[in-house]
PDB file of N, CA and C in Angstrom:
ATOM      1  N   UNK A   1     139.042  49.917 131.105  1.00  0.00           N
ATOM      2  CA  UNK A   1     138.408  48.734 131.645  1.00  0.00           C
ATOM      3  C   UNK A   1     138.606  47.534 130.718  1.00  0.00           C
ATOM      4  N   UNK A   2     138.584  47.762 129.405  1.00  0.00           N
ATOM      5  CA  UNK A   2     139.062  46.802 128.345  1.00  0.00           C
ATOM      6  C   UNK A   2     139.734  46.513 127.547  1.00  0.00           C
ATOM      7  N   UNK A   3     141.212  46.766 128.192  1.00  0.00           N
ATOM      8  CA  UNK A   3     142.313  47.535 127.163  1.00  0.00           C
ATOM      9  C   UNK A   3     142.087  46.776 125.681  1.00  0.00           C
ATOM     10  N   UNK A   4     142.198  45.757 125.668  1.00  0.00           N
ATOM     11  CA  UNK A   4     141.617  44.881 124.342  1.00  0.00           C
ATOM     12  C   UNK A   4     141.241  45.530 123.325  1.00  0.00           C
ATOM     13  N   UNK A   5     139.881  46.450 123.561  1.00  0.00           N
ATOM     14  CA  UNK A   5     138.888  47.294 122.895  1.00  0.00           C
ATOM     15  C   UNK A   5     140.023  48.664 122.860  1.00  0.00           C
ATOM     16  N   UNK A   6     140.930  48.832 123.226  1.00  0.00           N
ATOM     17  CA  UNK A   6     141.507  50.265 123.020  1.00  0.00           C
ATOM     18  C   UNK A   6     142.057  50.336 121.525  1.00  0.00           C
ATOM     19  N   UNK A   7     141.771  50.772 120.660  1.00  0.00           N
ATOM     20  CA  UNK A   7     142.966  51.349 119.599  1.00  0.00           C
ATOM     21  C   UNK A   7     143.844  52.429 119.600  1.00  0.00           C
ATOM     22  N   UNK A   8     144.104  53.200 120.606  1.00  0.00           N
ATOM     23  CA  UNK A   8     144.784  54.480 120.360  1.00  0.00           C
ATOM     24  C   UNK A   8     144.959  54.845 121.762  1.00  0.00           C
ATOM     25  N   UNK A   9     146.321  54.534 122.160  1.00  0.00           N
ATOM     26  CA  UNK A   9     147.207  54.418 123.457  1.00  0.00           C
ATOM     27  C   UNK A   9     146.743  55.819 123.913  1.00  0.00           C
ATOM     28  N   UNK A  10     146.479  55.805 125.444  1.00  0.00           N
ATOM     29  CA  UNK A  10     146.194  57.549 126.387  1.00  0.00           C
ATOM     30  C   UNK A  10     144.970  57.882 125.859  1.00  0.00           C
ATOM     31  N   UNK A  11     143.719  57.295 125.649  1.00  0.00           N
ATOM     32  CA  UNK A  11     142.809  57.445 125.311  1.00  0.00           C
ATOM     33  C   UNK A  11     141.700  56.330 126.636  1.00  0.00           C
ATOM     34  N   UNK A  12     140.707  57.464 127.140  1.00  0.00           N
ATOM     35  CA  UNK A  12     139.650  56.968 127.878  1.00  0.00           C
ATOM     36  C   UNK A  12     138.002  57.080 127.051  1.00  0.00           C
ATOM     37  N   UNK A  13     138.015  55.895 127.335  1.00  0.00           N
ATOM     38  CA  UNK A  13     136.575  55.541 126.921  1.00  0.00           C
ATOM     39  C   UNK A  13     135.260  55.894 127.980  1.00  0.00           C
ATOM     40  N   UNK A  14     134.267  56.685 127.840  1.00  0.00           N
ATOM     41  CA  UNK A  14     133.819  57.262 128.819  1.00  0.00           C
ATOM     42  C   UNK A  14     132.120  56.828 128.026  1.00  0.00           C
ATOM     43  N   UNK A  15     130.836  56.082 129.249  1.00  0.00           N
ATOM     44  CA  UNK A  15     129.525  55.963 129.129  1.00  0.00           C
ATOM     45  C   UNK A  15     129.119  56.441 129.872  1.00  0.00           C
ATOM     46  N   UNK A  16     127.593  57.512 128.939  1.00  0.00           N
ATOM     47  CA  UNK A  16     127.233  58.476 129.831  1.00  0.00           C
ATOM     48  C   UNK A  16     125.416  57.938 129.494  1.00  0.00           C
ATOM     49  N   UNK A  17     124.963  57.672 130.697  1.00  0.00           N
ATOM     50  CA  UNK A  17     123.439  56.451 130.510  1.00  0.00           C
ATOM     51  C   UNK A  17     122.726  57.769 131.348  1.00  0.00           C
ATOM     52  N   UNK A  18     121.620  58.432 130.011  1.00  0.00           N
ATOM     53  CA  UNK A  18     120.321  59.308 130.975  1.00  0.00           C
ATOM     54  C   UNK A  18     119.312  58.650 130.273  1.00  0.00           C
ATOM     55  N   UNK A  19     118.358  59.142 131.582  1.00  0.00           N
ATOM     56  CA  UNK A  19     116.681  58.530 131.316  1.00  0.00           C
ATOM     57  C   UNK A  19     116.241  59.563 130.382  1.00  0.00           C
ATOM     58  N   UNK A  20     115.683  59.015 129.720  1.00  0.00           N
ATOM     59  CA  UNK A  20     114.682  59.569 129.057  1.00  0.00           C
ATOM     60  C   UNK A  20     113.199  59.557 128.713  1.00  0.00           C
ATOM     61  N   UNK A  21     112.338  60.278 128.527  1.00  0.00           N
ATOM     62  CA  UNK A  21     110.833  60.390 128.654  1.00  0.00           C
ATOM     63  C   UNK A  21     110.558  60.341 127.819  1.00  0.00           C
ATOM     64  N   UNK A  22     109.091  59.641 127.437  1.00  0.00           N
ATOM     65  CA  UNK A  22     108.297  60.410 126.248  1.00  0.00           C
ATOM     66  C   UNK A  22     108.099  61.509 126.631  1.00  0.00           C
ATOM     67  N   UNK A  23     107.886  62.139 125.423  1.00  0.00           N
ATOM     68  CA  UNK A  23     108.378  63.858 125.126  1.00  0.00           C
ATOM     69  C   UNK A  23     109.772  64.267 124.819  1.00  0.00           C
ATOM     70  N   UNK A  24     111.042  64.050 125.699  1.00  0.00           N
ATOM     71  CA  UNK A  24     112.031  64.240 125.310  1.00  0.00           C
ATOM     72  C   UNK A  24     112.316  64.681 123.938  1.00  0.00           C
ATOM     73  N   UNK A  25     113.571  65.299 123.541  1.00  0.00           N
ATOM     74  CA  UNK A  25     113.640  65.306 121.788  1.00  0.00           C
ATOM     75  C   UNK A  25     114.389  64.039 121.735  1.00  0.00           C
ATOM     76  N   UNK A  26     114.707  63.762 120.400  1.00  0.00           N
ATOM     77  CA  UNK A  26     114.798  62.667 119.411  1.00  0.00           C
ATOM     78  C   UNK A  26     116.012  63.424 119.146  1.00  0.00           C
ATOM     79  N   UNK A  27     116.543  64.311 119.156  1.00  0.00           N
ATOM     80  CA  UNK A  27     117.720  64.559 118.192  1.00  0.00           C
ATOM     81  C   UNK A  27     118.988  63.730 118.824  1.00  0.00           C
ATOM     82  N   UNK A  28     119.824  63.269 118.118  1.00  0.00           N
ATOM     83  CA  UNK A  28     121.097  62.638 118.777  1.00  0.00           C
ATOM     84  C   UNK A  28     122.293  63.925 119.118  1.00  0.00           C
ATOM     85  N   UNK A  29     121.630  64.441 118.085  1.00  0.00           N
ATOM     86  CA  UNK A  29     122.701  65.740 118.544  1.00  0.00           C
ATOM     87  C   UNK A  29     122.672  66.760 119.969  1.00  0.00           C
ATOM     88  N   UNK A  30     121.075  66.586 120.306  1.00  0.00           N
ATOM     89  CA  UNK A  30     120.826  67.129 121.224  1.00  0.00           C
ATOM     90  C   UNK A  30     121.628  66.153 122.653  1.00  0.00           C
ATOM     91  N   UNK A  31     121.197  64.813 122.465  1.00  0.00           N
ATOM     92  CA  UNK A  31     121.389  64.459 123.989  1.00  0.00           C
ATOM     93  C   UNK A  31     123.423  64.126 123.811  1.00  0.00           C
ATOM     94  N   UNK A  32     123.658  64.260 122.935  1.00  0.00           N
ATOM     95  CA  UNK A  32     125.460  64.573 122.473  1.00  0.00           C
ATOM     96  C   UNK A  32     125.628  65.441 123.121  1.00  0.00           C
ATOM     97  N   UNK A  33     125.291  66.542 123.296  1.00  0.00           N
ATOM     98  CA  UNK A  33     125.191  67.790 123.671  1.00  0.00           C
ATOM     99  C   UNK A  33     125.256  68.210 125.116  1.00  0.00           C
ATOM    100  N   UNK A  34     124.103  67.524 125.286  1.00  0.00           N
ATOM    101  CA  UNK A  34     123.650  67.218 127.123  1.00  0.00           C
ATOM    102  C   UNK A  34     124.208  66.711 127.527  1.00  0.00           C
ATOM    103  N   UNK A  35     125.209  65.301 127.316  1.00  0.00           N
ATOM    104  CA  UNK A  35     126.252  64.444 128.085  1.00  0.00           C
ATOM    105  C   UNK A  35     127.252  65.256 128.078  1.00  0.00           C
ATOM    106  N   UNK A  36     128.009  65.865 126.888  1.00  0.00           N
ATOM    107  CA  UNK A  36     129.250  66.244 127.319  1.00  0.00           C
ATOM    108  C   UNK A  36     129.105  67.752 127.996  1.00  0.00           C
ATOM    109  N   UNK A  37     128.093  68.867 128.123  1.00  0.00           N
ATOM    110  CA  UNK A  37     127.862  69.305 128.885  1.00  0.00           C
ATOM    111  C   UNK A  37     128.026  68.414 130.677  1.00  0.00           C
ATOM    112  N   UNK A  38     127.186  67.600 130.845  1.00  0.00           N
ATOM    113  CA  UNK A  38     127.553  66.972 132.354  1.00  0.00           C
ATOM    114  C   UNK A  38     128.842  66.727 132.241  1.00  0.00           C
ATOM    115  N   UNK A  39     129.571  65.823 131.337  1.00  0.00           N
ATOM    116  CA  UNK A  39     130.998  65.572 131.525  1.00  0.00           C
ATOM    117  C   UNK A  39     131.934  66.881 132.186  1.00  0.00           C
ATOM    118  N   UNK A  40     131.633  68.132 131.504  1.00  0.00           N
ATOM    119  CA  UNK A  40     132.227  69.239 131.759  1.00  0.00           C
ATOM    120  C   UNK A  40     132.171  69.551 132.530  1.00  0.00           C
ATOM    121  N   UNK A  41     130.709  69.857 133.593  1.00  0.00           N
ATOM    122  CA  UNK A  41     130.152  70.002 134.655  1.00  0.00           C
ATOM    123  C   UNK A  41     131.025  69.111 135.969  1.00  0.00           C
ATOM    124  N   UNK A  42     130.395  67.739 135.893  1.00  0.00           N
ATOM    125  CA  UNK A  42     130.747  66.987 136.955  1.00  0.00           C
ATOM    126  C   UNK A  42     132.049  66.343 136.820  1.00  0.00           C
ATOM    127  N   UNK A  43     132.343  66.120 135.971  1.00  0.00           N
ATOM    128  CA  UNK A  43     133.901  65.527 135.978  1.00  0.00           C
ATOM    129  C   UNK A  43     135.109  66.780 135.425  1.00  0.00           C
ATOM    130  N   UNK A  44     134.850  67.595 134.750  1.00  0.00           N
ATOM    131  CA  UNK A  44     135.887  68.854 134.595  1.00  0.00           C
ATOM    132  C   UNK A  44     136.689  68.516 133.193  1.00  0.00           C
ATOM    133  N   UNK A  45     135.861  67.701 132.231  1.00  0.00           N
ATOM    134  CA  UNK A  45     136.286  67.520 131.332  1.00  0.00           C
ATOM    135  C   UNK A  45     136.183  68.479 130.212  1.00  0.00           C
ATOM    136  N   UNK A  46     137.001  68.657 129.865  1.00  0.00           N
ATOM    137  CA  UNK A  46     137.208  70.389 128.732  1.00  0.00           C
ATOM    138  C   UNK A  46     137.525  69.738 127.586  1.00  0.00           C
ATOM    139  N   UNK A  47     138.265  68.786 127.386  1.00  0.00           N
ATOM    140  CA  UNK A  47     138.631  68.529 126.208  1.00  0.00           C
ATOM    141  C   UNK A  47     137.505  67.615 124.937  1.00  0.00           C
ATOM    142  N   UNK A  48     137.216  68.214 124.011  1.00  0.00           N
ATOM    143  CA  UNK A  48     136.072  67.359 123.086  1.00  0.00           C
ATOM    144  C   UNK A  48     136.767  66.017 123.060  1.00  0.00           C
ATOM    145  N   UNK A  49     135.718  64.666 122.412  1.00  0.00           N
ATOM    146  CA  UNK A  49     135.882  63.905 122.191  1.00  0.00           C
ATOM    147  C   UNK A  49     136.686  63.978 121.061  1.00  0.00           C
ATOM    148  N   UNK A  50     137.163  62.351 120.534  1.00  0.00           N
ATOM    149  CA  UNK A  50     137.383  62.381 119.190  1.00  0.00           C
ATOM    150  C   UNK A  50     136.345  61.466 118.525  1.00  0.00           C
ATOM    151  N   UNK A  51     135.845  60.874 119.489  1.00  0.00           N
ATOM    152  CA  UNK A  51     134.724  59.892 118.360  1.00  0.00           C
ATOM    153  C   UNK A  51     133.661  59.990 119.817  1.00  0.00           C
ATOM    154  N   UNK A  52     132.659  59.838 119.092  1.00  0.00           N
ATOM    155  CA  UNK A  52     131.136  60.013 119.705  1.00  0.00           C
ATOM    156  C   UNK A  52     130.073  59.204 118.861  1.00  0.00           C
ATOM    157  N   UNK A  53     129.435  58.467 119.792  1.00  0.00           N
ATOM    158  CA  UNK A  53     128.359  57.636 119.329  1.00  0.00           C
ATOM    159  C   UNK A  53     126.935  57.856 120.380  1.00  0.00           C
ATOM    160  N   UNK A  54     125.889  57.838 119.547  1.00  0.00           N
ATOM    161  CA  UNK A  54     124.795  58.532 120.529  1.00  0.00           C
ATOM    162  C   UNK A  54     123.709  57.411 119.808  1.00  0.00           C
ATOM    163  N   UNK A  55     123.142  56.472 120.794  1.00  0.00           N
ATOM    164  CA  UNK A  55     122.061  55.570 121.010  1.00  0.00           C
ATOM    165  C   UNK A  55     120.980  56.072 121.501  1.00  0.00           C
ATOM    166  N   UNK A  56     119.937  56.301 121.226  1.00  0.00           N
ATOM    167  CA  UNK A  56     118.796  56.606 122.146  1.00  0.00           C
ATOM    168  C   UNK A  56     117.677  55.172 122.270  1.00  0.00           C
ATOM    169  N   UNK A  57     117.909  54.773 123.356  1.00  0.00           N
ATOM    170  CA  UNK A  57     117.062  53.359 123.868  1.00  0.00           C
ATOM    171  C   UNK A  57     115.721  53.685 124.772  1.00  0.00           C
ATOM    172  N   UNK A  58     114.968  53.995 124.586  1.00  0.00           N
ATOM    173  CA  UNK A  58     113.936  54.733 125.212  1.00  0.00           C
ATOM    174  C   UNK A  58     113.407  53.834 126.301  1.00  0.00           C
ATOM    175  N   UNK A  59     112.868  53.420 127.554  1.00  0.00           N
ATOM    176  CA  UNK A  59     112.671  52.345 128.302  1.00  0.00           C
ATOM    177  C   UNK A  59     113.557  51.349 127.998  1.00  0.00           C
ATOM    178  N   UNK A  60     115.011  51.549 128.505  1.00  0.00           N
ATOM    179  CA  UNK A  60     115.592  50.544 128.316  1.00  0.00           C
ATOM    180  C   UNK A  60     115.512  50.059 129.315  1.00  0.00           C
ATOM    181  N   UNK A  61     116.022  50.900 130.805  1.00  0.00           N
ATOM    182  CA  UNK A  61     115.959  49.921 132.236  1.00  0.00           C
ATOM    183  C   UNK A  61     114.645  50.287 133.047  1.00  0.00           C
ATOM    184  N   UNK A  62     114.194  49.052 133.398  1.00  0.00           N
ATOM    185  CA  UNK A  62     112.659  49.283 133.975  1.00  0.00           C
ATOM    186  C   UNK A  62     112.837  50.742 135.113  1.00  0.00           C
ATOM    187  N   UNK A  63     111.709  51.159 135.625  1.00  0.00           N
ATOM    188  CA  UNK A  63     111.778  51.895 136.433  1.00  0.00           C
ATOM    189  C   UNK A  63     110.635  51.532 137.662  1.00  0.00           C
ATOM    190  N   UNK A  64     111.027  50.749 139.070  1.00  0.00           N
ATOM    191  CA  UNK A  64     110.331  50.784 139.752  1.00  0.00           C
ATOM    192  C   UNK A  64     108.478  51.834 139.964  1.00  0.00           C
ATOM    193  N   UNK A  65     107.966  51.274 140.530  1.00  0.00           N
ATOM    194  CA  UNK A  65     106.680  51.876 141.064  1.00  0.00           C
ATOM    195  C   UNK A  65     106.601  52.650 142.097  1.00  0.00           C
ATOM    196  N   UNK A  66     106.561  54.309 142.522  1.00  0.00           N
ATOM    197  CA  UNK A  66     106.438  54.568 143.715  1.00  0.00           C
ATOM    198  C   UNK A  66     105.434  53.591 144.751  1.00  0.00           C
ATOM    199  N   UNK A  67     106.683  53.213 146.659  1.00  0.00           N
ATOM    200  CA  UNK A  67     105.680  52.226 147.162  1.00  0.00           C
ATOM    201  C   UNK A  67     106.627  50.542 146.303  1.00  0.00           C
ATOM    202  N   UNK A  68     107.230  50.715 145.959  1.00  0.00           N
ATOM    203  CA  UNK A  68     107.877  49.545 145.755  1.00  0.00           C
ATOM    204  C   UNK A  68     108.401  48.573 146.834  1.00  0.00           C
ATOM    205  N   UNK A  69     109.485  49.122 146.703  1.00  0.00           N
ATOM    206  CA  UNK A  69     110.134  48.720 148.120  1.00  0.00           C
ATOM    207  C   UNK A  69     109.496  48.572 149.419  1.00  0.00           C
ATOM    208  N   UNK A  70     108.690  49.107 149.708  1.00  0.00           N
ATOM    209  CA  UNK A  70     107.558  49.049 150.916  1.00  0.00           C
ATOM    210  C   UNK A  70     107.210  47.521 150.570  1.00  0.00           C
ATOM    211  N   UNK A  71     106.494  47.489 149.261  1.00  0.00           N
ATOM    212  CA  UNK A  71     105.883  46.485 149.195  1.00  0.00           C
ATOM    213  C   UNK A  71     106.977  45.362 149.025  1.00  0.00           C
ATOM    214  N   UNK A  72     107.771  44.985 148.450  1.00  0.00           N
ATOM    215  CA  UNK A  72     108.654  43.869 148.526  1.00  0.00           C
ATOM    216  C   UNK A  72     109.122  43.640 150.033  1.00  0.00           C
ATOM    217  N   UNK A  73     109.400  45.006 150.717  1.00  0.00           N
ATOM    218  CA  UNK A  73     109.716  44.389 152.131  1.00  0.00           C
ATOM    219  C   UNK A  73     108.443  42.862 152.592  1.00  0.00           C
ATOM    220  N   UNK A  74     107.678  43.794 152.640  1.00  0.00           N
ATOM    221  CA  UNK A  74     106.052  43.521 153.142  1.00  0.00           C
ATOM    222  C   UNK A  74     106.113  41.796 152.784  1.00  0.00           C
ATOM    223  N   UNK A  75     106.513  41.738 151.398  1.00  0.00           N
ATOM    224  CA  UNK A  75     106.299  40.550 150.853  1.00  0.00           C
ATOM    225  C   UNK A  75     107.216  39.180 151.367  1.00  0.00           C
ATOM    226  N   UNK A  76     108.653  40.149 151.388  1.00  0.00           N
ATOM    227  CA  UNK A  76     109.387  39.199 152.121  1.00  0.00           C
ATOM    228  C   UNK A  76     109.675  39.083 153.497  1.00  0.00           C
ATOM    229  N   UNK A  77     108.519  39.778 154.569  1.00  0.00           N
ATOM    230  CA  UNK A  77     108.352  39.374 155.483  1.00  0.00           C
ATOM    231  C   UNK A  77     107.440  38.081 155.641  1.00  0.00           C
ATOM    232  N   UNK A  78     106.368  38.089 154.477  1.00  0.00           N
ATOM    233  CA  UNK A  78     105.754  37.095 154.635  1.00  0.00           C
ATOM    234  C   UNK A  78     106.298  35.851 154.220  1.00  0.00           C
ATOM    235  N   UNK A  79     107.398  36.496 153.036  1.00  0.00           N
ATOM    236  CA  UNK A  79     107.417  34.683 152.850  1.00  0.00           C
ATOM    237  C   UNK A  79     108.828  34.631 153.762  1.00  0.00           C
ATOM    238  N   UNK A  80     108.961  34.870 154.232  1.00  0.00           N
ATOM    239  CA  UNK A  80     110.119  34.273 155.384  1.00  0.00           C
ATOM    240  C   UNK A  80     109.248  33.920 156.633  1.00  0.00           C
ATOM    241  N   UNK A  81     107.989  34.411 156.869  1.00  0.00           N
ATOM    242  CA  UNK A  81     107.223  33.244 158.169  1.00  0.00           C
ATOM    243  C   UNK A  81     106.649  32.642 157.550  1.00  0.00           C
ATOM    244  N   UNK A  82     105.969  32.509 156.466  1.00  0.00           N
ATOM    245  CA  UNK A  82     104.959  31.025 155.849  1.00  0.00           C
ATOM    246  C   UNK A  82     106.041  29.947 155.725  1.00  0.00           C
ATOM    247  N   UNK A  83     107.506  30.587 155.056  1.00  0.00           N
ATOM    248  CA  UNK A  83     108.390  29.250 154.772  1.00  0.00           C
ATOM    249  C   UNK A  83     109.551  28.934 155.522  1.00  0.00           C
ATOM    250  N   UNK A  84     109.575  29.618 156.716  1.00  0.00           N
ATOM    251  CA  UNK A  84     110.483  29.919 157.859  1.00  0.00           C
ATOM    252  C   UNK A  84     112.266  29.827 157.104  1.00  0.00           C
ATOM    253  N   UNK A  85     112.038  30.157 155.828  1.00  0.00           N
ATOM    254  CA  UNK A  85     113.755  30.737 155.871  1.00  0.00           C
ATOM    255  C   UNK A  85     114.018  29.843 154.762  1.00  0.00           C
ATOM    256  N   UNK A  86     112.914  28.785 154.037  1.00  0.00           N
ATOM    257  CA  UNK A  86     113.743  28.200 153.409  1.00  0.00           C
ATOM    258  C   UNK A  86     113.158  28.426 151.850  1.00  0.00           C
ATOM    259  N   UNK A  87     112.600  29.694 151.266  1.00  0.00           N
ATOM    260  CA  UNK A  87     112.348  30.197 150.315  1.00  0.00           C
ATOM    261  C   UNK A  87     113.455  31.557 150.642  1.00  0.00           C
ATOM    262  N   UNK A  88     113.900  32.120 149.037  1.00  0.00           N
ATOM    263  CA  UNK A  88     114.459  33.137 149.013  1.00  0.00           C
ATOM    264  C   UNK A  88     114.373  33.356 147.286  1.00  0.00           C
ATOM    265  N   UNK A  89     113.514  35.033 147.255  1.00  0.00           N
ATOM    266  CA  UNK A  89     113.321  35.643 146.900  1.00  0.00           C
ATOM    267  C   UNK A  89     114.753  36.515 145.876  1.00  0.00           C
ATOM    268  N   UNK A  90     114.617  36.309 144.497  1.00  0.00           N
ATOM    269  CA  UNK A  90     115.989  37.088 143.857  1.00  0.00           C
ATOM    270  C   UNK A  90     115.468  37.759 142.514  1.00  0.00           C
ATOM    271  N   UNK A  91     116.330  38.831 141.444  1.00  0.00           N
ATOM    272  CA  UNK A  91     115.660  38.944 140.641  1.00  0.00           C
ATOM    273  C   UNK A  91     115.161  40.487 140.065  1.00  0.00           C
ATOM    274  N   UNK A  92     115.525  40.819 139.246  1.00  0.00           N
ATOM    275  CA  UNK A  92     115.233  42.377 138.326  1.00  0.00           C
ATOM    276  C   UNK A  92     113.891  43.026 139.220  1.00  0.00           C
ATOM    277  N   UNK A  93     112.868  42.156 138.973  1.00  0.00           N
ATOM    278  CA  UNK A  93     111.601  42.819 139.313  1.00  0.00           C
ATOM    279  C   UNK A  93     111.537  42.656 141.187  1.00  0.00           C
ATOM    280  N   UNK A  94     112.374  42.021 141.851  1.00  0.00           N
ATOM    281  CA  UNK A  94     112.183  42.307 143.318  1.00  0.00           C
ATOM    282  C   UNK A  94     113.323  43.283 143.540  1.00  0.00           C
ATOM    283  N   UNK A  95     114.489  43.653 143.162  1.00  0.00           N
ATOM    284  CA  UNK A  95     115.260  44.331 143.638  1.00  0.00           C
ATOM    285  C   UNK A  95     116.376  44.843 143.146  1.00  0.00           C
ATOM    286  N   UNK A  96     116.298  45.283 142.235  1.00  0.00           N
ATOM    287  CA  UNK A  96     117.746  46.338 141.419  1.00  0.00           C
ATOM    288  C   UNK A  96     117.903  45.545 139.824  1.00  0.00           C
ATOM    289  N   UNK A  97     117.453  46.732 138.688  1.00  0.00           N
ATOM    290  CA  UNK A  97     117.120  46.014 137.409  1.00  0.00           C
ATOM    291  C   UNK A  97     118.786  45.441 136.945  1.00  0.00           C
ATOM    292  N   UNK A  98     119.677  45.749 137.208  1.00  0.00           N
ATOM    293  CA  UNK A  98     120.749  45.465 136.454  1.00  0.00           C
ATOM    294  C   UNK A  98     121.438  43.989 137.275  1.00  0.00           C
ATOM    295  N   UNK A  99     122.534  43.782 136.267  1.00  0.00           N
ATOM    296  CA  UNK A  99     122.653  41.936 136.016  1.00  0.00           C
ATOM    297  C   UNK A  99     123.403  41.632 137.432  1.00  0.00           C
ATOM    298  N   UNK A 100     124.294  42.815 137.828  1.00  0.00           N
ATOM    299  CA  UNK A 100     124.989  43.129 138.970  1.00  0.00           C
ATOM    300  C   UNK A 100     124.007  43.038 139.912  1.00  0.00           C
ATOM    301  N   UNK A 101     123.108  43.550 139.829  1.00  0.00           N
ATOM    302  CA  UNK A 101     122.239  43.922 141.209  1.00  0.00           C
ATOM    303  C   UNK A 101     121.263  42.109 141.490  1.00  0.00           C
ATOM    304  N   UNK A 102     121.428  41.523 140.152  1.00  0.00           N
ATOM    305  CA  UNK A 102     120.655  40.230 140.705  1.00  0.00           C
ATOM    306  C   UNK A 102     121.333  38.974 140.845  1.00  0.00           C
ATOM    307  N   UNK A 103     122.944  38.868 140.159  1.00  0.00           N
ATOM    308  CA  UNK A 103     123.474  38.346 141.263  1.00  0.00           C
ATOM    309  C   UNK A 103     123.926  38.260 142.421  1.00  0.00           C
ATOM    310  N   UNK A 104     124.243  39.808 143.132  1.00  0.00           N
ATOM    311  CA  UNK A 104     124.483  40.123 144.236  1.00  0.00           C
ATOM    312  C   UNK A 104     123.203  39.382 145.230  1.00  0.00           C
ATOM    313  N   UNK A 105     121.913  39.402 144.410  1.00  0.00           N
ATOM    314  CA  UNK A 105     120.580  39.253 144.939  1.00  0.00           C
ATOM    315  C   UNK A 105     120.885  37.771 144.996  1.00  0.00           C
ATOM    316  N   UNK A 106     121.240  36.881 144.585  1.00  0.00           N
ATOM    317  CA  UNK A 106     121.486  35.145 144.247  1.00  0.00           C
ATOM    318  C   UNK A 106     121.995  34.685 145.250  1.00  0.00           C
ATOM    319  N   UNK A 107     123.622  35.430 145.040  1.00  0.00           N
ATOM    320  CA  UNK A 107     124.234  35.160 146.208  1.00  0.00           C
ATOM    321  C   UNK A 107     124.068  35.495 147.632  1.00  0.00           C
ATOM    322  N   UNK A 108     123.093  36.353 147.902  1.00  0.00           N
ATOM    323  CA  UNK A 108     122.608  36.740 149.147  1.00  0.00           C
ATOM    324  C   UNK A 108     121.486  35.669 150.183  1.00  0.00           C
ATOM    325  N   UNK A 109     120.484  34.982 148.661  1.00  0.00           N
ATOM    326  CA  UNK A 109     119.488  34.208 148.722  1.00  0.00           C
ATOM    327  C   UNK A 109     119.931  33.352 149.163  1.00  0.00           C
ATOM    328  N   UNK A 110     121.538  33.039 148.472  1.00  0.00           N
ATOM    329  CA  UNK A 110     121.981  31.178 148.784  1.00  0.00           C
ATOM    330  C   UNK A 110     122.481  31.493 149.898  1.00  0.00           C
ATOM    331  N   UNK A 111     123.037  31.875 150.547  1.00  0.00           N
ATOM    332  CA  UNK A 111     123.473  32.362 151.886  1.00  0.00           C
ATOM    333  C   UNK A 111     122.712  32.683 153.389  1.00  0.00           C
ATOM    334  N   UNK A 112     121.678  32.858 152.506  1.00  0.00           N
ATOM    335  CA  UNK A 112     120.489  33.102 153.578  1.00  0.00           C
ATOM    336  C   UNK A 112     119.651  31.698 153.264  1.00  0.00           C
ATOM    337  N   UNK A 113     119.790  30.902 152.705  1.00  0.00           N
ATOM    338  CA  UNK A 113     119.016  29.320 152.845  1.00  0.00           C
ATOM    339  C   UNK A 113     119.919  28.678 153.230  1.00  0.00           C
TER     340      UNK A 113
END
C-alpha cells in the first residue's frame, strides 16, 4: 500500500487490529501470538514474520452503545421534519468511529442539503 515505506523487495506488510478488554493479559507476547495464530487460520499464512511489532492501545476505537443505531435513526428522523432537509447530521459519535466512515458521512450530508 506504501511502497515508499518498503525496505526489502517481496515483502508484505500485514495489520492485525483486536479489541481488547479490561482483564485481557498485558503480555505483548501473548497477543503476538494470537494475531499470527488468526493470520494462519484465516488467511493460510505459514510462514513467520521477520519483524514484529506489538502495541497494545486499550480503548482505542470507541465502541457504540447497545440501541445505538435505533436511536440515531430516531434522531434523524426528527431532525429532518423540524428542519425539513436543511440540517445534516455527520461525525464519529453519530455513525462509524473511523476517519473513512466520517467523511463518507460529510459527503453524504452535503449531498443530501
Amino acid at each position: 500500500m506504501f511502497p515508499e515505506q518498503e525496505t526489502m523487495q517481496g515483502t508484505t506488510r500485514v495489520t492485525v487490529m483486536m479489541r481488547l478488554e479490561e482483564g485481557n493479559p498485558t503480555d505483548p507476547e501473548h497477543w503476538k501470538k494470537v494475531a499470527l495464530d488468526a493470520m494462519r487460520r484465516h488467511l493460510g499464512i505459514e510462514q513467520p514474520p521477520t519483524t514484529t511489532n506489538v502495541a497494545l492501545n486499550w480503548n482505542a476505537i470507541p465502541q457504540y452503545h447497545v440501541g445505538h443505531h435505533k436511536l440515531v435513526n430516531e434522531i434523524g428522523q426528527q431532525i429532518q421534519h423540524l428542519f425539513k432537509g436543511r440540517l445534516a447530521l455527520a461525525g464519529n459519535s453519530w455513525m462509524g468511529v473511523g476517519v473513512n466512515d466520517c467523511v463518507v458521512q460529510a459527503r453524504n450530508a452535503v449531498y443530501s442539503l
